[in-house]
C-alpha atoms as a PDB file:
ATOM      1  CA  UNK A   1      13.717 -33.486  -6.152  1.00  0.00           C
ATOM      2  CA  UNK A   2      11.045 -33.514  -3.709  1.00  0.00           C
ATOM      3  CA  UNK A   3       8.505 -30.872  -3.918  1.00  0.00           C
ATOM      4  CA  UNK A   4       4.915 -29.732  -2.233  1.00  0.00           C
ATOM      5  CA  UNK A   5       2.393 -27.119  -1.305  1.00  0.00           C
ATOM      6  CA  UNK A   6       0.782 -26.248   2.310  1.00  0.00           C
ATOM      7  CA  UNK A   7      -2.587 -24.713   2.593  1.00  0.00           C
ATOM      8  CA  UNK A   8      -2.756 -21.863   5.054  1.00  0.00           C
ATOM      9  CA  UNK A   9      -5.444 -20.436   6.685  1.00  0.00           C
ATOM     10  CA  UNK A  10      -5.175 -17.372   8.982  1.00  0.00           C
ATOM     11  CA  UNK A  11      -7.894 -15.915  11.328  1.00  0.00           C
ATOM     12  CA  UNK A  12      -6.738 -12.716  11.363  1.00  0.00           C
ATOM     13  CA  UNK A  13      -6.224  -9.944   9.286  1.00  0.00           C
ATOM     14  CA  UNK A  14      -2.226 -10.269  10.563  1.00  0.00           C
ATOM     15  CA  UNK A  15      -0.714 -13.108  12.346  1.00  0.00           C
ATOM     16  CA  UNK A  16       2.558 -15.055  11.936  1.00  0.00           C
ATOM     17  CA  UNK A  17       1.660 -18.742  11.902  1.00  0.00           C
ATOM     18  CA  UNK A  18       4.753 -21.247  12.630  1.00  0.00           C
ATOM     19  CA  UNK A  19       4.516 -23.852  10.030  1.00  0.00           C
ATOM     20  CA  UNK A  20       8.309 -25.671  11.266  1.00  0.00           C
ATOM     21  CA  UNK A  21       6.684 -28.508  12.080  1.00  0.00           C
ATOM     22  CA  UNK A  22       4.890 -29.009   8.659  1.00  0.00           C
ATOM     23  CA  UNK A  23       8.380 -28.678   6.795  1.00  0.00           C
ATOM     24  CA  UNK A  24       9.797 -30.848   8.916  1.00  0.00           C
ATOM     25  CA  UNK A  25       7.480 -33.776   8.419  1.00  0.00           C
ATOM     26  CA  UNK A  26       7.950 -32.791   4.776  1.00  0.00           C
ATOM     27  CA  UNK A  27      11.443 -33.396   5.213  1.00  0.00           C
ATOM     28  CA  UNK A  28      11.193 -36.287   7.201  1.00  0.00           C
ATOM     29  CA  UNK A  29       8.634 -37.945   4.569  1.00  0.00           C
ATOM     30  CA  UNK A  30      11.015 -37.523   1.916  1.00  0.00           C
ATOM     31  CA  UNK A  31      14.312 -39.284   3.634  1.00  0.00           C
ATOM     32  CA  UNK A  32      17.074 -35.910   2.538  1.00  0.00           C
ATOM     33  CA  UNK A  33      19.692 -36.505   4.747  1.00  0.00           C
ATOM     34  CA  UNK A  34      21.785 -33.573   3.366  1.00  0.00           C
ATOM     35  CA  UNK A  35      20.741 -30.477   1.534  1.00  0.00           C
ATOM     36  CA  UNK A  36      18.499 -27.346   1.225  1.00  0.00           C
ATOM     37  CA  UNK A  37      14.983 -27.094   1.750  1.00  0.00           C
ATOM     38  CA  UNK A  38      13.509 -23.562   0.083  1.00  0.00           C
ATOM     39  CA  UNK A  39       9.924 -22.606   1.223  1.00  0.00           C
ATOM     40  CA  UNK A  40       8.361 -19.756  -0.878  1.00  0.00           C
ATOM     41  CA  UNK A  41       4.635 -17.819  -0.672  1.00  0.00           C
ATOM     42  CA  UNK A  42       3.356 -16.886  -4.052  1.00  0.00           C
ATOM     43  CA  UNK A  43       0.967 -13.852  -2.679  1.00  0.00           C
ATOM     44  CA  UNK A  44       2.401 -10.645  -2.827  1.00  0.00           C
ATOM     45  CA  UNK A  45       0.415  -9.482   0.646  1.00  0.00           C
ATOM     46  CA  UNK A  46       2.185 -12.265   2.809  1.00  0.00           C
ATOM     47  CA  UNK A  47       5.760 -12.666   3.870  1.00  0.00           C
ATOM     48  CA  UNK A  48       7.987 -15.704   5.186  1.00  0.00           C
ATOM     49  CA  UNK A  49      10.891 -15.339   8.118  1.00  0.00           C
ATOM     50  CA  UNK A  50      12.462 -17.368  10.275  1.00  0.00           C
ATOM     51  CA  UNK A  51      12.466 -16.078  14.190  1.00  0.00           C
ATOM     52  CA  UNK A  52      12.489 -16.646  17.662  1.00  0.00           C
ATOM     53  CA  UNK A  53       9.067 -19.235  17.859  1.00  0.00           C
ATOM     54  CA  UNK A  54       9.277 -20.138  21.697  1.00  0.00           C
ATOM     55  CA  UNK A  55       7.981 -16.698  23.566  1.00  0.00           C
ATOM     56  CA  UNK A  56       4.815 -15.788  21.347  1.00  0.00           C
ATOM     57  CA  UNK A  57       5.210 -11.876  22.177  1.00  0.00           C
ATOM     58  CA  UNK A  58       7.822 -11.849  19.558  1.00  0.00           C
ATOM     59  CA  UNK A  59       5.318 -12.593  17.002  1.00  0.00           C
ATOM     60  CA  UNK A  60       3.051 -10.204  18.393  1.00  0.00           C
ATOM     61  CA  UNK A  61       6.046  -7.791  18.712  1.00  0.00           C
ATOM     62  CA  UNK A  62       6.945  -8.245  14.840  1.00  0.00           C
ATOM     63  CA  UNK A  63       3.319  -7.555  14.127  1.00  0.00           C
ATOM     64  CA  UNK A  64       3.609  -4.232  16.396  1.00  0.00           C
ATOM     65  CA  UNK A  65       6.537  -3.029  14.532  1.00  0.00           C
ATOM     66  CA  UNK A  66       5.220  -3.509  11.279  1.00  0.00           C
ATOM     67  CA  UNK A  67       2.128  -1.155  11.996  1.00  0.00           C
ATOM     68  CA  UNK A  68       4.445   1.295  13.185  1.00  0.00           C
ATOM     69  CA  UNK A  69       6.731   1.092  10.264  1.00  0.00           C
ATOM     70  CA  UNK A  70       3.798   1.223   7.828  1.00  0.00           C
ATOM     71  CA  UNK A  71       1.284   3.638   8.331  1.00  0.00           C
ATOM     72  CA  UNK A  72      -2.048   2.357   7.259  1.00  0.00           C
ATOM     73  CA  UNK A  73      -2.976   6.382   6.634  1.00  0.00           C
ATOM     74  CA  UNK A  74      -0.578   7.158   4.167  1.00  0.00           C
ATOM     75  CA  UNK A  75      -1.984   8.359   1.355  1.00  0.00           C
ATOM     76  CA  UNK A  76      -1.605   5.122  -1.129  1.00  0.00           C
ATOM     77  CA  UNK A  77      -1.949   5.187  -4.890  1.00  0.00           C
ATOM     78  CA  UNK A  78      -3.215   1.083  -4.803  1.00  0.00           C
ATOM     79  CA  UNK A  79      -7.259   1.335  -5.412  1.00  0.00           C
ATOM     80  CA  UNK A  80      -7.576  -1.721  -3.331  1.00  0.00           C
ATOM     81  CA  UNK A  81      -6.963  -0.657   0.048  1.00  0.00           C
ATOM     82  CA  UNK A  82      -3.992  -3.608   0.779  1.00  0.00           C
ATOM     83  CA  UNK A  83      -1.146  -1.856   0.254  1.00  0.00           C
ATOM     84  CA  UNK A  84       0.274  -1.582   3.737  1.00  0.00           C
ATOM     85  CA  UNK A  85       0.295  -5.718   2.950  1.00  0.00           C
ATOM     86  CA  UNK A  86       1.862  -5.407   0.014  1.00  0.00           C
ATOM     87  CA  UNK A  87       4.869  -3.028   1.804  1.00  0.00           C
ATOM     88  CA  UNK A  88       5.030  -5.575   4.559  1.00  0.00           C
ATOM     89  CA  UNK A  89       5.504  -8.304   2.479  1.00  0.00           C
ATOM     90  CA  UNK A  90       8.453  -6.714   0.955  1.00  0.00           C
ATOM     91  CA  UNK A  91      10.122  -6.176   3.972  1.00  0.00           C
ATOM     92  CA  UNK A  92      10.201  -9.671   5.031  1.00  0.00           C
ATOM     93  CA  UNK A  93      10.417 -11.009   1.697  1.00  0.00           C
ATOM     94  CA  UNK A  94       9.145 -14.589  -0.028  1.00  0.00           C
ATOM     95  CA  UNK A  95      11.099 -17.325   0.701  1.00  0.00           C
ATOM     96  CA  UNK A  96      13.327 -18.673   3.458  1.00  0.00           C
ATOM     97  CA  UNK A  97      16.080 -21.134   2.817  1.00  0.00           C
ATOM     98  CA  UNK A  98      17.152 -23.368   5.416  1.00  0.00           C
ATOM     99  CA  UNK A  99      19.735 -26.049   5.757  1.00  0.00           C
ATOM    100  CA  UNK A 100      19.117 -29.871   5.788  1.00  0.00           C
ATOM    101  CA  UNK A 101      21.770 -31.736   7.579  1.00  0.00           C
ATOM    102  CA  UNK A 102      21.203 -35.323   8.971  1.00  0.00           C
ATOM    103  CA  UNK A 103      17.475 -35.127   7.776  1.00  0.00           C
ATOM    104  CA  UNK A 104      17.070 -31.980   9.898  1.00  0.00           C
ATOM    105  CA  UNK A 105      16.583 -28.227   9.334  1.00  0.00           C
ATOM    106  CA  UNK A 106      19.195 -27.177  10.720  1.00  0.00           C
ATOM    107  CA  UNK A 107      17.130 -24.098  12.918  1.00  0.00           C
ATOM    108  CA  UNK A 108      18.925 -22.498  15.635  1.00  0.00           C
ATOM    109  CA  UNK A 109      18.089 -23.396  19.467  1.00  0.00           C
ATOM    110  CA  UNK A 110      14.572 -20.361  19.576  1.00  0.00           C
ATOM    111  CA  UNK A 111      14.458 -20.591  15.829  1.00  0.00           C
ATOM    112  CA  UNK A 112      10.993 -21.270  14.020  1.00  0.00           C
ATOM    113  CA  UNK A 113       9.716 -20.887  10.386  1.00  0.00           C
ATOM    114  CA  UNK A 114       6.702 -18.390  10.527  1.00  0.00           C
ATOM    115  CA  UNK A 115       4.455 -17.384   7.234  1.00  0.00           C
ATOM    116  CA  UNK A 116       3.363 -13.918   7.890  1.00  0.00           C
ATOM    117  CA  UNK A 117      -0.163 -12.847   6.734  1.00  0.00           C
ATOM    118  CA  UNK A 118      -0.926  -9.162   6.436  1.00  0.00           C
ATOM    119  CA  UNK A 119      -3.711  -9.213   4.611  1.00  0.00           C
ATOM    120  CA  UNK A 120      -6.167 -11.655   6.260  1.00  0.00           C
ATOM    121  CA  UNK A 121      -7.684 -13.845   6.897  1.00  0.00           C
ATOM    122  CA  UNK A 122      -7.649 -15.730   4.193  1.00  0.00           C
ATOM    123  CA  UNK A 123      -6.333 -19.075   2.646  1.00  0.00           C
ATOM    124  CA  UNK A 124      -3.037 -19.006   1.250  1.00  0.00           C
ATOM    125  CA  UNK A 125      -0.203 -21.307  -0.324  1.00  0.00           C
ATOM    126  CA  UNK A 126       3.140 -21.998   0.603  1.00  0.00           C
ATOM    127  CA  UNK A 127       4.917 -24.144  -1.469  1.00  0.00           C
ATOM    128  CA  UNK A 128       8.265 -26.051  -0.507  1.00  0.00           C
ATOM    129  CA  UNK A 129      11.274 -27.417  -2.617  1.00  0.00           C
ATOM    130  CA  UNK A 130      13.952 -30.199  -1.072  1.00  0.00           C
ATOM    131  CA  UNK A 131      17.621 -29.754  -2.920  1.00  0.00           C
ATOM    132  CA  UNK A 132      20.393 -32.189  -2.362  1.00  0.00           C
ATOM    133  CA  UNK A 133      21.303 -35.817  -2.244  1.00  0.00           C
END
């Protein structure tokens, strides 16, 4: 089994970051032709999806909705102040699993694998797991 961690660093205090490219050279470094590849973020005020990664507006878009669907005014019991993070997070959950199929994710054609921070910026982990033969 071939396994690793990314560092992350965002710039912002919410920004989806494509890290595809990372997980593939993962992939590619370890030779899977066929299998799973799991990536997982271990910080309960950051989220993982997969999405549309070639018009940018869709990240900003996502990042729109969220603010809608949260309310940062809501009267929140968590003394730190992060807990519109901590419901985002939720809502796009903490791992993405993706196919590996001739030593390729197999993404869709607009597809991209984006870590979401919403409680930035800070540095973060993401750690990745390869499955299969």
């Amino acid at each position: 089994m071939h396994k690793g961690t990314l560092t992350i660093s965002s710039s912002r205090q919410m920004e989806l970051m494509d890290l595809t490219a990372r997980i593939e050279a993962e992939v590619g470094k370890a030779g899977l032709a066929e299998g799973i590849c799991v990536v997982y973020t271990p910080h309960t005020t950051s989220g993982l999806t997969i999405n549309e990664g070639a018009d940018p507006d869709v990240r900003k878009d996502l990042i729109s909705v969220m603010q809608e669907i949260v309310p940062r005014d809501h009267p929140y019991r968590h003394a730190e102040g992060n807990s519109p993070a901590h419901a985002m997070a939720s809502l796009f959950g903490s791992s993405v699993t993706i196919f590996v199929e001739n030593g390729r994710l197999q993404l869709g054609t607009w597809q991209k694998v984006f870590f979401c921070e919403f409680d930035g910026p800070r540095s973060r982990r993401v750690h990745w797991r390869l499955l299969g033969g």
